[in-house]
C-alpha atoms as a PDB file:
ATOM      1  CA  UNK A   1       0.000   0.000   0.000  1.00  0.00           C
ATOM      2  CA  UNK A   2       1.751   3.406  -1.146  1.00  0.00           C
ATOM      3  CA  UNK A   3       1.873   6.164   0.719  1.00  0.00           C
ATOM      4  CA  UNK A   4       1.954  10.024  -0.153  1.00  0.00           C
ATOM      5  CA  UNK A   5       3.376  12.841   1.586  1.00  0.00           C
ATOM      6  CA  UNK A   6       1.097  16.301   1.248  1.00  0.00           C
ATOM      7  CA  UNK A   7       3.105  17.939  -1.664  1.00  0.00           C
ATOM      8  CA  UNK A   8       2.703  14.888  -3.663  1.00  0.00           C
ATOM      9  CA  UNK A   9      -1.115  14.315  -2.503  1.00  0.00           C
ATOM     10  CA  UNK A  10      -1.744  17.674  -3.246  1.00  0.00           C
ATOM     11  CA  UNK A  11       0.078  17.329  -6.587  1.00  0.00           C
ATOM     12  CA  UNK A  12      -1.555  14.209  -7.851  1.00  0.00           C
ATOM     13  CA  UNK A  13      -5.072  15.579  -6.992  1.00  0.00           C
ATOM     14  CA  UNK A  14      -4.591  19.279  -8.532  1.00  0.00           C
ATOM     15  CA  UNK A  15      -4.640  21.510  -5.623  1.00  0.00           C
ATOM     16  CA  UNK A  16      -2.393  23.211  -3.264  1.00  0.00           C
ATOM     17  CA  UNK A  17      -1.217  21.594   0.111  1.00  0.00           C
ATOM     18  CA  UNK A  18      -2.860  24.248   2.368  1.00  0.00           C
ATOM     19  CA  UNK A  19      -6.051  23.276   0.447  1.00  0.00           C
ATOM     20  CA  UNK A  20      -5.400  19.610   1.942  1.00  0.00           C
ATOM     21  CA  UNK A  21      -4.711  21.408   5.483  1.00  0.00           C
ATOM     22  CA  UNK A  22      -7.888  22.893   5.500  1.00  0.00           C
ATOM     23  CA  UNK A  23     -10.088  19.846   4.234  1.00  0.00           C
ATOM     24  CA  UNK A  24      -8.839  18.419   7.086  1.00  0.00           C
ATOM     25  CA  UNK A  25      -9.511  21.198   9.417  1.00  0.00           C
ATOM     26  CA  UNK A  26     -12.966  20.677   8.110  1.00  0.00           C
ATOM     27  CA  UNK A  27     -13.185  17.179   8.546  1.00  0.00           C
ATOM     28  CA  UNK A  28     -13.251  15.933   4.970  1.00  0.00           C
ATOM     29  CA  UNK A  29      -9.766  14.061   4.914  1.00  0.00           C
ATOM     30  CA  UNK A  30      -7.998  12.362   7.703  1.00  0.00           C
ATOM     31  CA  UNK A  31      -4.714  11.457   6.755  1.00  0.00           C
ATOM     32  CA  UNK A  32      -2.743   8.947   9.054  1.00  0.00           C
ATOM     33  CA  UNK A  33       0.701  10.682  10.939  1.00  0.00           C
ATOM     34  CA  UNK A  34       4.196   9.567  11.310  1.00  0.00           C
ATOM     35  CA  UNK A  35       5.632   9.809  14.759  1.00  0.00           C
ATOM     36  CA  UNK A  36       7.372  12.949  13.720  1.00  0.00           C
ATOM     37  CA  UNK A  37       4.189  14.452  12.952  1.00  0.00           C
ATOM     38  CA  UNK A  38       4.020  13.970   8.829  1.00  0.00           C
ATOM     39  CA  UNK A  39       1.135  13.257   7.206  1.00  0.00           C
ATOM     40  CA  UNK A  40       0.685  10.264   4.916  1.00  0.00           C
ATOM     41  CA  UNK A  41      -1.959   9.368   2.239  1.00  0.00           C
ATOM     42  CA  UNK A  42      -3.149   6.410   0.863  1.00  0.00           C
ATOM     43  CA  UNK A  43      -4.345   5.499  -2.302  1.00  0.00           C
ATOM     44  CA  UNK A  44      -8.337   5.356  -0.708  1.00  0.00           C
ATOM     45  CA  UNK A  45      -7.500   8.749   0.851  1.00  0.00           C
ATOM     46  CA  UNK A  46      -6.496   9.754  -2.638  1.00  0.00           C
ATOM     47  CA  UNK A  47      -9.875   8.658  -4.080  1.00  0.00           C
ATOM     48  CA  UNK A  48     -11.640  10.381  -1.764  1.00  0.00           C
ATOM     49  CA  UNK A  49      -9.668  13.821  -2.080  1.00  0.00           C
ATOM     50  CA  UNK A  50     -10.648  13.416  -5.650  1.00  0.00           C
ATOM     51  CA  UNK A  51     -14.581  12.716  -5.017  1.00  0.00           C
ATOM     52  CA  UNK A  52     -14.053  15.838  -2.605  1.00  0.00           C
ATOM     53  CA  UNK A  53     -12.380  17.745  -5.532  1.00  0.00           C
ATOM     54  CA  UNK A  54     -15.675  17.621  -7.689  1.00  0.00           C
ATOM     55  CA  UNK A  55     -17.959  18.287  -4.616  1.00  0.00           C
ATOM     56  CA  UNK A  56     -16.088  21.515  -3.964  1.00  0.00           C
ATOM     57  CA  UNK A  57     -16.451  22.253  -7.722  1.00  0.00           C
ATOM     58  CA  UNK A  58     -20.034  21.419  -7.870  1.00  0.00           C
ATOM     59  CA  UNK A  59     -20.624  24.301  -5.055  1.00  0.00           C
ATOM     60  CA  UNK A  60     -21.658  21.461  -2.500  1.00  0.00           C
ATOM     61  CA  UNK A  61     -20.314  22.897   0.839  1.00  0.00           C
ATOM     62  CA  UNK A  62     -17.987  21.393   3.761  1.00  0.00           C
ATOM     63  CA  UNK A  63     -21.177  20.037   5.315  1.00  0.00           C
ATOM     64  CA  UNK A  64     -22.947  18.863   2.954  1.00  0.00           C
ATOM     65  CA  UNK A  65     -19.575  17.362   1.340  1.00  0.00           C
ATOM     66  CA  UNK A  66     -19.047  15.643   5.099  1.00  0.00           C
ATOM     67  CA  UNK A  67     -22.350  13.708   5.024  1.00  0.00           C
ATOM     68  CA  UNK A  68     -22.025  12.378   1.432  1.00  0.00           C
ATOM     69  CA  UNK A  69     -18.449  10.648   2.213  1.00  0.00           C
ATOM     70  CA  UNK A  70     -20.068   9.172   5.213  1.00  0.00           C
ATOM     71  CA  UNK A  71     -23.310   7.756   3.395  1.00  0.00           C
ATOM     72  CA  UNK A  72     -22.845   3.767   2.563  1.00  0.00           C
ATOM     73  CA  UNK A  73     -22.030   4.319  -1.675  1.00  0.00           C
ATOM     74  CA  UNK A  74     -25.839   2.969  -1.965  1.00  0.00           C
ATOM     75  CA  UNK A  75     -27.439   5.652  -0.442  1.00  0.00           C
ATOM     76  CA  UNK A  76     -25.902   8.592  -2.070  1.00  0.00           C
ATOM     77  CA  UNK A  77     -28.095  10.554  -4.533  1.00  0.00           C
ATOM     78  CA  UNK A  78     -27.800  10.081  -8.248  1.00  0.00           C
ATOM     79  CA  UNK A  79     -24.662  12.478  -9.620  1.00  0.00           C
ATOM     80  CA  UNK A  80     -24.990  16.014 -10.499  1.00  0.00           C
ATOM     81  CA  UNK A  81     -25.531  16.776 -14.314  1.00  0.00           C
ATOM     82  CA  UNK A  82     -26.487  19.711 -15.847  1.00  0.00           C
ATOM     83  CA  UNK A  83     -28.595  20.336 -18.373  1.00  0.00           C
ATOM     84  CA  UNK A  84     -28.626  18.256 -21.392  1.00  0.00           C
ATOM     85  CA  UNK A  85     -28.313  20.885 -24.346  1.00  0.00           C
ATOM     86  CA  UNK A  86     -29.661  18.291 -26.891  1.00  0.00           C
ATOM     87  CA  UNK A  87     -33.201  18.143 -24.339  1.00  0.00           C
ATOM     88  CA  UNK A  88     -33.505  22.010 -24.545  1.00  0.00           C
ATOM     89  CA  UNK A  89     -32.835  21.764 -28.901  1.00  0.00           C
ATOM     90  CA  UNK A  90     -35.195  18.564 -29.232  1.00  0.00           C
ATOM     91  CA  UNK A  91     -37.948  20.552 -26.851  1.00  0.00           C
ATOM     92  CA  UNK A  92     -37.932  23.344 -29.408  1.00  0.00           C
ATOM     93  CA  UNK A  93     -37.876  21.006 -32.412  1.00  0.00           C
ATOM     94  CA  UNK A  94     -40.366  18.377 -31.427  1.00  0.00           C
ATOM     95  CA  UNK A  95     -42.367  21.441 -31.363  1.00  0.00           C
ATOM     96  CA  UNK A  96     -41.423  23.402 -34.933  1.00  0.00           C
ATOM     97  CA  UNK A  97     -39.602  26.216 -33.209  1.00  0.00           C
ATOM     98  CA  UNK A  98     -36.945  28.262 -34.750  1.00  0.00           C
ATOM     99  CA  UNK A  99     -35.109  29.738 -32.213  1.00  0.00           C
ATOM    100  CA  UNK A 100     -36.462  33.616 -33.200  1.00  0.00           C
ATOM    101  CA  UNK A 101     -40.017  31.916 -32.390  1.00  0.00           C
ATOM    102  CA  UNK A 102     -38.846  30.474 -28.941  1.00  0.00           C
ATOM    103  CA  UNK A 103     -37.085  33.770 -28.242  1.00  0.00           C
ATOM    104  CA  UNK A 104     -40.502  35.580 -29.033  1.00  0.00           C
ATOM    105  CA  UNK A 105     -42.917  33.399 -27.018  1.00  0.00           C
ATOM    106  CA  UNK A 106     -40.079  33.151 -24.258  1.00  0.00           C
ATOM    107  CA  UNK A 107     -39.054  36.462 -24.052  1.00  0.00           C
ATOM    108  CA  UNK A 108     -35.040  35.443 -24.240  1.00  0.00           C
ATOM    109  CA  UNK A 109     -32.675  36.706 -26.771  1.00  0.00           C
ATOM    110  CA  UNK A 110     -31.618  34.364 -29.807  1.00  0.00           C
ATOM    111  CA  UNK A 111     -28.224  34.299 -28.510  1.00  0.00           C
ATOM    112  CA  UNK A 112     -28.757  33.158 -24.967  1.00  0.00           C
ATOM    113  CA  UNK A 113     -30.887  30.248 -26.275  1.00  0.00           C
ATOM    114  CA  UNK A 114     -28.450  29.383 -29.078  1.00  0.00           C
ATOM    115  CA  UNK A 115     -25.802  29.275 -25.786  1.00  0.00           C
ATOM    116  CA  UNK A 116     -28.366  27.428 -24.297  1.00  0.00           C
ATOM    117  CA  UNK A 117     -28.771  24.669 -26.764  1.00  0.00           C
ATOM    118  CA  UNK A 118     -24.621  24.220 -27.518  1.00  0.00           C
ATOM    119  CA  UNK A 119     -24.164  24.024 -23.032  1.00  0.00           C
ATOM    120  CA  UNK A 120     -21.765  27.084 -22.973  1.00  0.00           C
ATOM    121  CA  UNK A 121     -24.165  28.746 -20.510  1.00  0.00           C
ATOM    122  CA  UNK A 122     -26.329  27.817 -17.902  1.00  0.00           C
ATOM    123  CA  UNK A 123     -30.114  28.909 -16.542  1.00  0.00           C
ATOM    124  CA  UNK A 124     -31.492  29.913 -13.773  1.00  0.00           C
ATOM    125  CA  UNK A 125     -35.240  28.546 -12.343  1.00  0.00           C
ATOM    126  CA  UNK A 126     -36.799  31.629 -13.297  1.00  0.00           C
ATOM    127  CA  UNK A 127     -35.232  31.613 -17.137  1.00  0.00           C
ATOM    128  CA  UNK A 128     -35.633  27.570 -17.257  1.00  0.00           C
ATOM    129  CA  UNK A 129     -39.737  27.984 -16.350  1.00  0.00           C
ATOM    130  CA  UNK A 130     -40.228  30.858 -19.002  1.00  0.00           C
ATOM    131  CA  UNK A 131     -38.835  28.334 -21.501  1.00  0.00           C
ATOM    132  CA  UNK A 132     -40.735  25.637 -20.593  1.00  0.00           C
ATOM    133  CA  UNK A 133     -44.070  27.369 -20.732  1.00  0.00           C
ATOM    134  CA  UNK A 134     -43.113  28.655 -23.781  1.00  0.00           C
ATOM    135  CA  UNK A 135     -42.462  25.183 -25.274  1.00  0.00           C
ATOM    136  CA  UNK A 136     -45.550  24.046 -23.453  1.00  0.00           C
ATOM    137  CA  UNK A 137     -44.137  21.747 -20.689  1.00  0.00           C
ATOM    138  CA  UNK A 138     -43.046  22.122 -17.475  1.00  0.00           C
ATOM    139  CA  UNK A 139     -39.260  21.745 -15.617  1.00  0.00           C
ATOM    140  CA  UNK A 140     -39.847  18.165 -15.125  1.00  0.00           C
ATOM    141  CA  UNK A 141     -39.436  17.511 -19.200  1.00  0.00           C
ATOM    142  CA  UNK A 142     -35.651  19.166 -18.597  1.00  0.00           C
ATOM    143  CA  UNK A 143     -34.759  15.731 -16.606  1.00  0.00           C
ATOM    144  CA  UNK A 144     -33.457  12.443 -17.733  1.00  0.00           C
ATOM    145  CA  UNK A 145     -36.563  10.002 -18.529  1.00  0.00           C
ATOM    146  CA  UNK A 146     -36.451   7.609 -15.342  1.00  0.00           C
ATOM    147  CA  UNK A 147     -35.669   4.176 -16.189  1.00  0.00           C
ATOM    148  CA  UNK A 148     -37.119   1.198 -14.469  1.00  0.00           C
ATOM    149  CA  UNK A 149     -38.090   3.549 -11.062  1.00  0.00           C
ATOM    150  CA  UNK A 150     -40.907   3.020  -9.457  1.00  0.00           C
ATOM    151  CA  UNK A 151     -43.272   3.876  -6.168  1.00  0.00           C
ATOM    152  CA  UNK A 152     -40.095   3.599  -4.081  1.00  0.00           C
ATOM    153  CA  UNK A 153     -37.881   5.715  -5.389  1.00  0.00           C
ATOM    154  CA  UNK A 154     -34.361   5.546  -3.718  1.00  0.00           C
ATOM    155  CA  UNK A 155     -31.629   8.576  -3.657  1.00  0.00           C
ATOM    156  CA  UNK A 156     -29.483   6.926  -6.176  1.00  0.00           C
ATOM    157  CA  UNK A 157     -32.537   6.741  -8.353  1.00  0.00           C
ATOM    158  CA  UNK A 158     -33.587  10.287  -8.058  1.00  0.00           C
ATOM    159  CA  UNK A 159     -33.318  12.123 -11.498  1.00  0.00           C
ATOM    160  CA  UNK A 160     -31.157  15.054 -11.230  1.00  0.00           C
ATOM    161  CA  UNK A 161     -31.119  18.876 -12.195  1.00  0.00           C
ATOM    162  CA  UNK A 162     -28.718  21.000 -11.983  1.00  0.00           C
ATOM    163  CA  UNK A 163     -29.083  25.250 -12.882  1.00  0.00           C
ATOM    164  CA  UNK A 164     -27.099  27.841 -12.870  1.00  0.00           C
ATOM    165  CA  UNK A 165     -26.136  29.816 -10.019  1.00  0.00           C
ATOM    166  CA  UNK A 166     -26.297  26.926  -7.426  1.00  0.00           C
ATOM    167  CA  UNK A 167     -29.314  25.776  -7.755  1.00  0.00           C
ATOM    168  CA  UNK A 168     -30.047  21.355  -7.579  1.00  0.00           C
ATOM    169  CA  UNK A 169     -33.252  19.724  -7.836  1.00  0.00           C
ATOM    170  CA  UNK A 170     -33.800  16.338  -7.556  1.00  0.00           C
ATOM    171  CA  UNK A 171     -37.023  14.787  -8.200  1.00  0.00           C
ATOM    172  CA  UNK A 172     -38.614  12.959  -5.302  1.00  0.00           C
ATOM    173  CA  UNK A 173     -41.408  10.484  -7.061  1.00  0.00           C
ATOM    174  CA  UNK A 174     -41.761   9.609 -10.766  1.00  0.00           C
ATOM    175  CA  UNK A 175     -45.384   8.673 -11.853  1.00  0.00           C
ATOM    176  CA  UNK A 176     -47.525  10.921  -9.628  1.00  0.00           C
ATOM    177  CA  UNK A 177     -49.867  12.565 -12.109  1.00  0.00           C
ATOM    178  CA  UNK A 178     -51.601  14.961  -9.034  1.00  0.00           C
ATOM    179  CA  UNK A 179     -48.747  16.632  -7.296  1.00  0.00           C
ATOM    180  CA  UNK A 180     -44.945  17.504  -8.548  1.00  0.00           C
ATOM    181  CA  UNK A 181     -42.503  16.457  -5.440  1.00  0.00           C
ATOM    182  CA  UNK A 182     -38.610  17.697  -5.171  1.00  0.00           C
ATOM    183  CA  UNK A 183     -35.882  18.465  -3.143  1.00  0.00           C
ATOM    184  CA  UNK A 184     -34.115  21.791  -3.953  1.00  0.00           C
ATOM    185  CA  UNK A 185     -30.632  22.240  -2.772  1.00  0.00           C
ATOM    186  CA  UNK A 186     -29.147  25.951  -2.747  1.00  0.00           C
ATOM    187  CA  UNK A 187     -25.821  27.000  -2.702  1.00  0.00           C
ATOM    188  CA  UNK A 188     -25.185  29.927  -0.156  1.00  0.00           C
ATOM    189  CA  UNK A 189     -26.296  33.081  -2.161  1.00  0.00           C
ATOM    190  CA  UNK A 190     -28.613  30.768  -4.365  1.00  0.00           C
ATOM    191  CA  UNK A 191     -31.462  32.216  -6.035  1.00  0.00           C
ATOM    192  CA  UNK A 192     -34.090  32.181  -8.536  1.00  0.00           C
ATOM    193  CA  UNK A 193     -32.486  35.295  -9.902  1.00  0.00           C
ATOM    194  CA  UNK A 194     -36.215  36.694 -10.892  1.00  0.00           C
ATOM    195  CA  UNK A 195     -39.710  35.788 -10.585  1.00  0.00           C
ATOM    196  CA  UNK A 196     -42.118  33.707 -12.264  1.00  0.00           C
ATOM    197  CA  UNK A 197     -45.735  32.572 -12.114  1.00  0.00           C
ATOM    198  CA  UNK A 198     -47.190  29.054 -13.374  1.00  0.00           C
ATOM    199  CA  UNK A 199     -50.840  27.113 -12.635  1.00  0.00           C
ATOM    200  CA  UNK A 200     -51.580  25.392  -9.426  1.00  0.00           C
ATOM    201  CA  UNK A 201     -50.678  25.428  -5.213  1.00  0.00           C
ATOM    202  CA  UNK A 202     -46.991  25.181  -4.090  1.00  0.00           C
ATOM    203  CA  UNK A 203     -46.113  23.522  -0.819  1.00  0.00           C
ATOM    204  CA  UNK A 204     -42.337  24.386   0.499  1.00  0.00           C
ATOM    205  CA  UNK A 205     -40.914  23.055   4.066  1.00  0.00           C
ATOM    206  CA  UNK A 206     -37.077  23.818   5.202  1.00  0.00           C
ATOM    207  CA  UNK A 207     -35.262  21.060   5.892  1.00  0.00           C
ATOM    208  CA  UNK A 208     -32.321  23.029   7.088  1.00  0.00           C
ATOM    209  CA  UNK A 209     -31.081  26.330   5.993  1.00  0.00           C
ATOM    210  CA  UNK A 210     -32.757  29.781   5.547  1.00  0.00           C
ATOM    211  CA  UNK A 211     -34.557  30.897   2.620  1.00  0.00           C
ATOM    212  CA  UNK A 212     -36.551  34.420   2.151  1.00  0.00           C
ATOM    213  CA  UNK A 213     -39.604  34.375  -0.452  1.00  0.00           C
ATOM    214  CA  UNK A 214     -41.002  37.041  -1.967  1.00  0.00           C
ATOM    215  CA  UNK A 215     -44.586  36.745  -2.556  1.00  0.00           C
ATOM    216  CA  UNK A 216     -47.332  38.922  -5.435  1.00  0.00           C
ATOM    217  CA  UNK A 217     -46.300  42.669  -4.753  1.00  0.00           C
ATOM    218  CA  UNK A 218     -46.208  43.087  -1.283  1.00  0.00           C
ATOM    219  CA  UNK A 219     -45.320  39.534   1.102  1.00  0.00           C
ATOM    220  CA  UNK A 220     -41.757  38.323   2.305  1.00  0.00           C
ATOM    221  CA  UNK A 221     -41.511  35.055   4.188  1.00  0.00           C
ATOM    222  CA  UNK A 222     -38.044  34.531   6.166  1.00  0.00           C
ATOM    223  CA  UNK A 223     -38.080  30.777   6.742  1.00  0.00           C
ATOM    224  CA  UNK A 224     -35.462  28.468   8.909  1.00  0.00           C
ATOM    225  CA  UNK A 225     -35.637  24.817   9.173  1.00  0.00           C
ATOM    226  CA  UNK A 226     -38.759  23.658  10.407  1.00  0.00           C
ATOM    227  CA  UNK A 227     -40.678  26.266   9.041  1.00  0.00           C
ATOM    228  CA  UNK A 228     -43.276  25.569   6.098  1.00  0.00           C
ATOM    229  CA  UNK A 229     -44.768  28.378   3.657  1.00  0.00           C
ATOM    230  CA  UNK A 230     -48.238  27.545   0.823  1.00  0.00           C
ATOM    231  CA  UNK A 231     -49.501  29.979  -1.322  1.00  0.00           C
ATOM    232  CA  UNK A 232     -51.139  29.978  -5.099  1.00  0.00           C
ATOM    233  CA  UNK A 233     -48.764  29.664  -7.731  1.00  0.00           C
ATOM    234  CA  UNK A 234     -49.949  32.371  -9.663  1.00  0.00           C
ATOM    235  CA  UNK A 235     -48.959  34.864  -7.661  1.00  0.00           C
ATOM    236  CA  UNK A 236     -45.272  35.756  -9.238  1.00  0.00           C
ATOM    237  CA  UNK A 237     -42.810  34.891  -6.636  1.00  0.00           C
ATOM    238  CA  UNK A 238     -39.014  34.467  -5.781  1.00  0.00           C
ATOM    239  CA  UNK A 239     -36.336  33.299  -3.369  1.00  0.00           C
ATOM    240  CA  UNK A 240     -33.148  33.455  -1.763  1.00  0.00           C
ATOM    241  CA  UNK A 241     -30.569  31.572   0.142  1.00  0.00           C
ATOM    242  CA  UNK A 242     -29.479  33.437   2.980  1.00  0.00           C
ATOM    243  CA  UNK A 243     -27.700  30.925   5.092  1.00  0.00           C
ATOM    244  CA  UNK A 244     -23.420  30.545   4.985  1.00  0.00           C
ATOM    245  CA  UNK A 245     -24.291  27.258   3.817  1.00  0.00           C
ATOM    246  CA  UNK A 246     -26.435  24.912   2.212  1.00  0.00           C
ATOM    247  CA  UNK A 247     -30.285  25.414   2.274  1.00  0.00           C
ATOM    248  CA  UNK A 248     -32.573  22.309   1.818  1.00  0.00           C
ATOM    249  CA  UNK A 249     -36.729  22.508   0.760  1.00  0.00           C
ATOM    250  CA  UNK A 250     -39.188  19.672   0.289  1.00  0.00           C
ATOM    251  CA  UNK A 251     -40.627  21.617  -2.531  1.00  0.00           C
ATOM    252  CA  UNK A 252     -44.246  20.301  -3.770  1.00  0.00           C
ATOM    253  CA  UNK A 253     -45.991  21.635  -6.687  1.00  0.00           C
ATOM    254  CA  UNK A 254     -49.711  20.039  -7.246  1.00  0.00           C
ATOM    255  CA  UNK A 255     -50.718  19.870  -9.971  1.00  0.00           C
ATOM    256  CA  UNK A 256     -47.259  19.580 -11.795  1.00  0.00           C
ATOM    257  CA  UNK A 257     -47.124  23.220 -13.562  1.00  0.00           C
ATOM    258  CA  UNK A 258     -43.364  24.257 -12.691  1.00  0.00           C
END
């Protein structure tokens, strides 16, 4: 079994060696110690400095990054992927769009949907749902179909989202033809840079975290974990991260309209 000293840990996984010091400070490493004090890595500590690597990149924070190594590989959820560009182009074709139409009916420019649809820029929620309602769908269309998933739907089996600015969703149930249930994870300073209105009720409870939503012209909800917010979806709303870290909502849309 090799072992690694920091400078050639931190050289074989792309970083600096006072990035190593502090993933350890932060419990996301723990390296074993020579009497003198050295540390030594292995090849599994390797792996894992690697898996933390992408986390970091994929905006998931030191907490959030701690529970995932310590989940059995089984019951981690499904990867993060972005958006597939060729979903967004076949959306517009299935439906005989040039892209001046979908600009017109969606109120984006030609160029940031041209961007869109060659994945050399991303989306936020509020941009994402005024393209979908102009193609006629909803969010949900933007995912993966599921494959073989059915009432129980386990966290590697969730279908995956991922936005712009920080933003994940991963759907909760596949089949449900009555309600629309998801789990949004927000990067600190997350948001769904602009409002935007759709058909039906929304349910949202914090899981941990805290969120503000703003509400029609004139409501703003602060809301910390345990705290639960309903309101019609027609009313044009927003929202916010405002925790340091990670903020976590059981989002539920019935009927599915976002």
């Amino acid at each position: 079994m090799r072992e690694y000293r920091i400078g050639e840990a931190a050289r074989m996984v792309g970083i600096s060696a006072s990035a190593l010091r502090l993933w350890e400070r932060q419990g996301l490493v723990r390296p074993t110690r020579t009497r003198s004090g050295y540390r030594l890595y292995r090849d599994a500590d390797i792996d894992q400095l690697r898996h933390v690597q992408l986390m970091r990149a994929q905006r998931v924070n030191a907490p959030g990054i701690r529970r995932l190594i310590r989940m059995p590989a089984d019951a981690r959820p499904a990867e993060r992927r972005p958006i597939e560009p060729s979903r967004i182009r076949r959306l517009r074709l299935d439906r005989g769009m040039s892209l001046r139409a979908a600009s017109l009916r969606s109120g984006l420019s030609v160029s940031f949907l041209s961007a869109l649809e060659r994945g050399t820029t991303g989306a936020s929620v509020a941009t994402m749902q005024r393209l979908t309602r102009a193609f006629g769908v909803t969010v949900l269309d933007l995912f993966e179909p599921a494959d073989g998933v059915g009432r129980h739907v386990r966290p590697p089996q969730r279908r995956v989202l991922e936005l712009d600015g920080g933003v994940r969703i991963e759907q909760l149930a596949t089949g449900a033809s009555a309600l629309e249930s998801q789990l949004f994870v927000l990067a600190p300073g997350a948001s769904s840079e602009g409002q935007y209105a759709h058909g039906g009720e929304e349910f949202i409870y914090v899981l941990e975290g805290d969120v503000t939503f703003w509400i029609g012209s004139n409501e703003r909800f602060r809301l910390q974990a345990g705290d639960a917010l309903t309101f019609p979806s027609t009313l044009p709303h927003r929202w916010r991260n405002r925790a340091d870290g990670e903020t976590r909502l059981l989002w539920i849309n019935t009927p599915p309209t976002f």
